[in-house]
N, C-alpha and C. Protein backbone atom coordinates (compact mmCIF):
# COMPACT_ATOMS: atom_id res chain seq x y z
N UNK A 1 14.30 -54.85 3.02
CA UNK A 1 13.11 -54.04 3.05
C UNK A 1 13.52 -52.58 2.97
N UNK A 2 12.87 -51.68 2.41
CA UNK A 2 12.92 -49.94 2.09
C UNK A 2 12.64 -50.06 3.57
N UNK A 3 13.50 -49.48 4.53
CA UNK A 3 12.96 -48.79 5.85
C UNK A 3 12.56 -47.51 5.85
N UNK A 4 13.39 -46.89 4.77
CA UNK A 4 13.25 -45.28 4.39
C UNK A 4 11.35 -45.08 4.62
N UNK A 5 11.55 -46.10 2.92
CA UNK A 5 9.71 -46.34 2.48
C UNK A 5 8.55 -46.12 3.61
N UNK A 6 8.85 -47.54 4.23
CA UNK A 6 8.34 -47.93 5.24
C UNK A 6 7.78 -47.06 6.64
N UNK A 7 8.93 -46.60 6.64
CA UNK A 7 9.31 -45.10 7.69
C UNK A 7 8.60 -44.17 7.61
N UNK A 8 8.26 -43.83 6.42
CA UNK A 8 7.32 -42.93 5.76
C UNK A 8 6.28 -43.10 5.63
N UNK A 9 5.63 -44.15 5.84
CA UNK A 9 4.10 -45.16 5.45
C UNK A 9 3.97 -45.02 6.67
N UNK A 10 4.70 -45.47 7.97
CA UNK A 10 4.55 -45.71 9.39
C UNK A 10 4.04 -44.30 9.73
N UNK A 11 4.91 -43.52 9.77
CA UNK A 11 4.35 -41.98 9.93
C UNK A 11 3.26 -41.36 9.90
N UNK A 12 2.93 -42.15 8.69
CA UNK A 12 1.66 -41.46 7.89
C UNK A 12 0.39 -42.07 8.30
N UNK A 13 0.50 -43.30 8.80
CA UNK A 13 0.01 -44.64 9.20
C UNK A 13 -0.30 -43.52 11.11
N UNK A 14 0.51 -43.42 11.33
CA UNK A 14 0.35 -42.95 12.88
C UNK A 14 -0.40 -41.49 12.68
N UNK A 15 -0.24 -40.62 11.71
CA UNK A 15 -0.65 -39.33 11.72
C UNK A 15 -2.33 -39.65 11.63
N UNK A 16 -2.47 -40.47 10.53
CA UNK A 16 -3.75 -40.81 10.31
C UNK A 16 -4.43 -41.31 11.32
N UNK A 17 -4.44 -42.15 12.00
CA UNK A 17 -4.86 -42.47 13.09
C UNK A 17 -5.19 -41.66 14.32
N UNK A 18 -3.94 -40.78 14.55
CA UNK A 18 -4.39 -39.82 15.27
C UNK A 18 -5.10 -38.75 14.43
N UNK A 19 -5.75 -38.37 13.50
CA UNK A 19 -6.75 -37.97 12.96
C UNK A 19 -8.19 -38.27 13.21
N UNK A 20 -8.35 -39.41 12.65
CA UNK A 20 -9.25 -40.93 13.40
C UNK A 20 -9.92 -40.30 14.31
N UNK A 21 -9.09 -40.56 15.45
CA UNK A 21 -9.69 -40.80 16.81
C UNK A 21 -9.77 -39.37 17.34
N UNK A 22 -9.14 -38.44 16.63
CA UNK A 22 -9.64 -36.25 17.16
C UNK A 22 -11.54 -36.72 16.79
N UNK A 23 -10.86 -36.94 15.21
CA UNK A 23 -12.40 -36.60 14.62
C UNK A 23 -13.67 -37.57 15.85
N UNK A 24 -13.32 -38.80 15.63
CA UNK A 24 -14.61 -39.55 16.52
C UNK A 24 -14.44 -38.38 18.05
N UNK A 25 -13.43 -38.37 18.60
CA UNK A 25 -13.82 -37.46 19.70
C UNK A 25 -14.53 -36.21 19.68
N UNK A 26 -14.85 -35.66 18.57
CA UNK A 26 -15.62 -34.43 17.86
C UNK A 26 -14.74 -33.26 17.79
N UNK A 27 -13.00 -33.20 17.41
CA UNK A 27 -12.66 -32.52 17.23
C UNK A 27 -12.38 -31.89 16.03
N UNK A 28 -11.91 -30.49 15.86
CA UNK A 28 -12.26 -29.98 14.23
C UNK A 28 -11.13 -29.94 13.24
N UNK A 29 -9.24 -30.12 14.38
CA UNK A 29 -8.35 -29.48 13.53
C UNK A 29 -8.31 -30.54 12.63
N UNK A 30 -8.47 -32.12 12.52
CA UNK A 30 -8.64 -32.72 11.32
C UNK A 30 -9.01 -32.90 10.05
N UNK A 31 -10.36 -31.80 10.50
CA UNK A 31 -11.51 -31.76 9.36
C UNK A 31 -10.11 -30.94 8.07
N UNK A 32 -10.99 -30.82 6.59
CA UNK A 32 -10.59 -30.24 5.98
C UNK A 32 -11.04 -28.89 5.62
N UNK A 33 -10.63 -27.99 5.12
CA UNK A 33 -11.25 -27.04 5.01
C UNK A 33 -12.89 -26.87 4.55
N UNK A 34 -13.10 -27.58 3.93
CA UNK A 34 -15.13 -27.64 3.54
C UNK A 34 -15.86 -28.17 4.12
N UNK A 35 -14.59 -29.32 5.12
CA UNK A 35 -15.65 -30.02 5.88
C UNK A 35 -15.89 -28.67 7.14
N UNK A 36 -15.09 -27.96 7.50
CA UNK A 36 -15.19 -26.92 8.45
C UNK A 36 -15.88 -26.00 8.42
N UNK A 37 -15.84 -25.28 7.35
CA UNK A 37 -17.14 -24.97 6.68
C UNK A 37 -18.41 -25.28 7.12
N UNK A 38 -18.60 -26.09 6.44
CA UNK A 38 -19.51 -26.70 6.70
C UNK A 38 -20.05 -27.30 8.03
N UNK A 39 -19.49 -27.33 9.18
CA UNK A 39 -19.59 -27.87 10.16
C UNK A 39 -19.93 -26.35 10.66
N UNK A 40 -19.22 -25.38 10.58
CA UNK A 40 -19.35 -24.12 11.30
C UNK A 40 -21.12 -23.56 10.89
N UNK A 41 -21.38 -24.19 9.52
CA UNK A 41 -22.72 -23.49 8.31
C UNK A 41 -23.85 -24.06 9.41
N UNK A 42 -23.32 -25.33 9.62
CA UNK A 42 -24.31 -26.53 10.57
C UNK A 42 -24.85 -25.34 11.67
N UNK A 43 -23.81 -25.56 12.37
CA UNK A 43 -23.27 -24.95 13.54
C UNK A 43 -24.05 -23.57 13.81
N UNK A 44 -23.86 -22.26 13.31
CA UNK A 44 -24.43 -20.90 13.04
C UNK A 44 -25.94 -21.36 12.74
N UNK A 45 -26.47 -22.34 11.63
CA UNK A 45 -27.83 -22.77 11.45
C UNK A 45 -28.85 -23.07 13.13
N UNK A 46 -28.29 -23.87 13.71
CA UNK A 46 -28.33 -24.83 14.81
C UNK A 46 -28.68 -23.44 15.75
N UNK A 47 -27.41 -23.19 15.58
CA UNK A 47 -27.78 -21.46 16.86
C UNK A 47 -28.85 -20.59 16.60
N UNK A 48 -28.78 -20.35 15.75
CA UNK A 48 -30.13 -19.60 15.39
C UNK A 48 -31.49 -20.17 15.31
N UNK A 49 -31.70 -21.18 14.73
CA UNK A 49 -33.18 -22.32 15.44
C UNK A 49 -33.30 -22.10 16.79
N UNK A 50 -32.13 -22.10 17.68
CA UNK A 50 -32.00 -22.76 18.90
C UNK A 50 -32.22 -21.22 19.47
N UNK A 51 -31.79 -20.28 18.95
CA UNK A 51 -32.79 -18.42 19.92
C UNK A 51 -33.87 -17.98 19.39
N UNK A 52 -34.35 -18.93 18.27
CA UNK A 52 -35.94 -18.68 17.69
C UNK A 52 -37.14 -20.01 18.14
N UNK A 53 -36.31 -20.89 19.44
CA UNK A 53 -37.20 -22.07 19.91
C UNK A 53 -37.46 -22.40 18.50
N UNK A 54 -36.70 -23.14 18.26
CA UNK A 54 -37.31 -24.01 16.82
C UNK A 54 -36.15 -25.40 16.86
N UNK A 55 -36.93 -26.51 15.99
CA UNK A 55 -36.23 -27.51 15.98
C UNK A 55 -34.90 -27.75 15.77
N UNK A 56 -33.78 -27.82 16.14
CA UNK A 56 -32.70 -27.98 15.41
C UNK A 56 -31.98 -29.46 14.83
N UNK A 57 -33.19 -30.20 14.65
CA UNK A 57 -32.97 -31.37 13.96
C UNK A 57 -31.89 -31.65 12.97
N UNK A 58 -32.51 -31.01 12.18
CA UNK A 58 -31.49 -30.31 10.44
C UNK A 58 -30.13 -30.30 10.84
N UNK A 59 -29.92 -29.28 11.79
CA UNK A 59 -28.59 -28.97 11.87
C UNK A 59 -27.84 -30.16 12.11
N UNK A 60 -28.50 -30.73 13.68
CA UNK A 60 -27.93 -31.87 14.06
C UNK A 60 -27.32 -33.11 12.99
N UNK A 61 -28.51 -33.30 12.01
CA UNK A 61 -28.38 -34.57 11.50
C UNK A 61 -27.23 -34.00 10.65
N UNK A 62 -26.85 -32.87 9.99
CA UNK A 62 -25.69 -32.33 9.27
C UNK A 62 -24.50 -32.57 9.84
N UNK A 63 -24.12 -31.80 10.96
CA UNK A 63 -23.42 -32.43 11.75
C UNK A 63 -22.68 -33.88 11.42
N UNK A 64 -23.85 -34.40 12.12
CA UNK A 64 -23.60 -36.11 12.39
C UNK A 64 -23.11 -36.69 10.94
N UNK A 65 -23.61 -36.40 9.68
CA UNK A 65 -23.54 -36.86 8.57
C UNK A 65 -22.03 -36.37 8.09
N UNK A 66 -21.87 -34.86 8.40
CA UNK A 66 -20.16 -34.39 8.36
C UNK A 66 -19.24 -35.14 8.95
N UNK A 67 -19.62 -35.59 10.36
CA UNK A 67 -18.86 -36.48 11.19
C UNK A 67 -18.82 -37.87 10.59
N UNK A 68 -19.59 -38.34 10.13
CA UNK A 68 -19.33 -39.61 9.40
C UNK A 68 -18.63 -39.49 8.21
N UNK A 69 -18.66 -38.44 7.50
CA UNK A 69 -17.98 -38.29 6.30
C UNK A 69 -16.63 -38.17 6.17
N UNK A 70 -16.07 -37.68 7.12
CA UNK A 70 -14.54 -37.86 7.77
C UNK A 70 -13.93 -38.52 8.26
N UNK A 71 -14.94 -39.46 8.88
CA UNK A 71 -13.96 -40.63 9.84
C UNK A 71 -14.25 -41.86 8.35
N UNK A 72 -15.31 -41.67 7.13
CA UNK A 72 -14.92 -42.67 5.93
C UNK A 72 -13.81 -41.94 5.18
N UNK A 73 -13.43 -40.95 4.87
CA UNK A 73 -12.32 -40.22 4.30
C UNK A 73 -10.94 -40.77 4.82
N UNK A 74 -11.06 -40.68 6.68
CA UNK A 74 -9.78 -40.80 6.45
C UNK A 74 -9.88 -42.55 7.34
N UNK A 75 -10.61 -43.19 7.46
CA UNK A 75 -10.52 -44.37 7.13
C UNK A 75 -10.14 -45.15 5.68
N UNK A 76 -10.67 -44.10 4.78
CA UNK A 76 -9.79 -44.76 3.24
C UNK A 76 -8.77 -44.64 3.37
N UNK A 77 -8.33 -43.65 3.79
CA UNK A 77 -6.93 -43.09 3.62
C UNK A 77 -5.91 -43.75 4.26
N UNK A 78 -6.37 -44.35 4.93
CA UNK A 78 -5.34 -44.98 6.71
C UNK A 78 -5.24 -46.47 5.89
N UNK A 79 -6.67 -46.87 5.25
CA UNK A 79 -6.42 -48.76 4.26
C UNK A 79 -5.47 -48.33 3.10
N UNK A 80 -5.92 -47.42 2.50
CA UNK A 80 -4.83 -46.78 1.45
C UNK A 80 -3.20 -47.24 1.64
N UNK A 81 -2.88 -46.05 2.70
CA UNK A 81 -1.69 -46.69 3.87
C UNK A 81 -1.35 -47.71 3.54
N UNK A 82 -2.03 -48.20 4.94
CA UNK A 82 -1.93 -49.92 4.97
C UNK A 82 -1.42 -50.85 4.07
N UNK A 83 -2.45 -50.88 2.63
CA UNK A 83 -2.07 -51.65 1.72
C UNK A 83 -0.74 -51.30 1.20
N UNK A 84 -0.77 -49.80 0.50
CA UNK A 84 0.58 -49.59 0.20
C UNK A 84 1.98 -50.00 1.11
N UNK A 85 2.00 -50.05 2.54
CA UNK A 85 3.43 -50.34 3.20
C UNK A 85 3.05 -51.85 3.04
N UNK A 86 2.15 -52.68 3.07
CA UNK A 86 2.06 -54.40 3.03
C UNK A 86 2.49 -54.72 1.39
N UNK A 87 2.28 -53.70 0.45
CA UNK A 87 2.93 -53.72 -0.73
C UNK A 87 4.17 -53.89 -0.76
N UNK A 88 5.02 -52.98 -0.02
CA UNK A 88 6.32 -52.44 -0.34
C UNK A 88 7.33 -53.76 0.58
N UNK A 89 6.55 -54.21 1.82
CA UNK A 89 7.38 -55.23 2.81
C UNK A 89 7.29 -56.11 1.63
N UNK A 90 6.04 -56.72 0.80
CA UNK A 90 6.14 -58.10 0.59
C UNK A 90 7.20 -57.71 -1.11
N UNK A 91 7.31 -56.95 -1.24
CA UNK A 91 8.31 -56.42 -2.76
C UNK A 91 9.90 -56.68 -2.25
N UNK A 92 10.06 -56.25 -0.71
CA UNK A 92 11.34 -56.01 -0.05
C UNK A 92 11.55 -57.81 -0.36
N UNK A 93 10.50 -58.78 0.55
CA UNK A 93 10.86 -60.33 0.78
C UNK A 93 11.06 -60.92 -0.36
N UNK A 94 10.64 -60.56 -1.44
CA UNK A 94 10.66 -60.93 -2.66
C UNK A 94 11.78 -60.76 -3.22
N UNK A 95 12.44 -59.52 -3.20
CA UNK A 95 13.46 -59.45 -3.71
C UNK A 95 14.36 -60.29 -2.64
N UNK A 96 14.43 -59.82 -1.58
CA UNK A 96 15.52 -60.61 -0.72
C UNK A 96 15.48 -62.23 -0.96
N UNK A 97 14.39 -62.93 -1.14
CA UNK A 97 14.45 -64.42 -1.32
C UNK A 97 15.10 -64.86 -2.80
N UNK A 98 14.80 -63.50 -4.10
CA UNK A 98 15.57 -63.63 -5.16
C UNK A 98 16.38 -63.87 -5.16
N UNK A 99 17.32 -62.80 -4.30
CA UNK A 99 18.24 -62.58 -4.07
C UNK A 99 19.57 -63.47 -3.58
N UNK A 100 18.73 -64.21 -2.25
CA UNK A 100 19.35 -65.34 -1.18
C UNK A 100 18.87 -66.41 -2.58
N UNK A 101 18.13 -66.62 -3.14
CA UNK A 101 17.83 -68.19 -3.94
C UNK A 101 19.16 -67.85 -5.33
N UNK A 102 19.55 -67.07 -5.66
CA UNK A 102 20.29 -66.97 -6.88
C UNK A 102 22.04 -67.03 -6.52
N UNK A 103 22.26 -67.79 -5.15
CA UNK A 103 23.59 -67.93 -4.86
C UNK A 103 24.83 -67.97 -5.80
N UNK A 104 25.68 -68.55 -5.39
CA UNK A 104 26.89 -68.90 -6.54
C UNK A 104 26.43 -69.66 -7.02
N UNK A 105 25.77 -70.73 -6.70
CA UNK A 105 25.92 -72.06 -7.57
C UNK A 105 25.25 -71.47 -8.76
């Protein structure tokens, strides 16, 4: 098996995850730059409804819809992962069983 590979997938596999779980906790350093943006646009909107007594529905549901949009981003990203290192193990067994099946004889 590439451990190097692997090593590198794992990493990336763990970074992502802890991405994941900032974002569901409602934190921002994950976001990407537009999503921040945009969360801040929410955000400044929201405040200002909110010292003119007015609904801040809008803002909210922006928000919430940003927050979902990141945890599907980097939920692709984390199966992305995934598949690619379950790629690379079952390429490693493959070759190794080639390998072990093509003895001397």
């Amino acid at each position: 098996m590439g451990n190097a590979d692997t090593r590198r997938l794992d990493r990336a596999i763990r970074e992502t995850n802890r991405k994941l779980e900032a974002v569901r906790q409602g934190e921002t350093w994950p976001l990407t730059g537009s999503e921040r943006r945009a969360m801040l646009a929410a955000l400044a909107g929201g405040s200002y409804r909110t010292l003119r007594h007015k609904s801040t529905t809008r803002a909210d549901n922006r928000l919430d819809s940003l927050t979902s949009s990141a945890e599907t981003r980097l939920i692709a990203e984390l199966t992305a992962l995934q598949t690619e290192r379950q790629r690379l193990v079952t390429e490693a067994a493959h070759a190794k069983a080639a390998k072990k099946s093509s003895g001397w004889w």
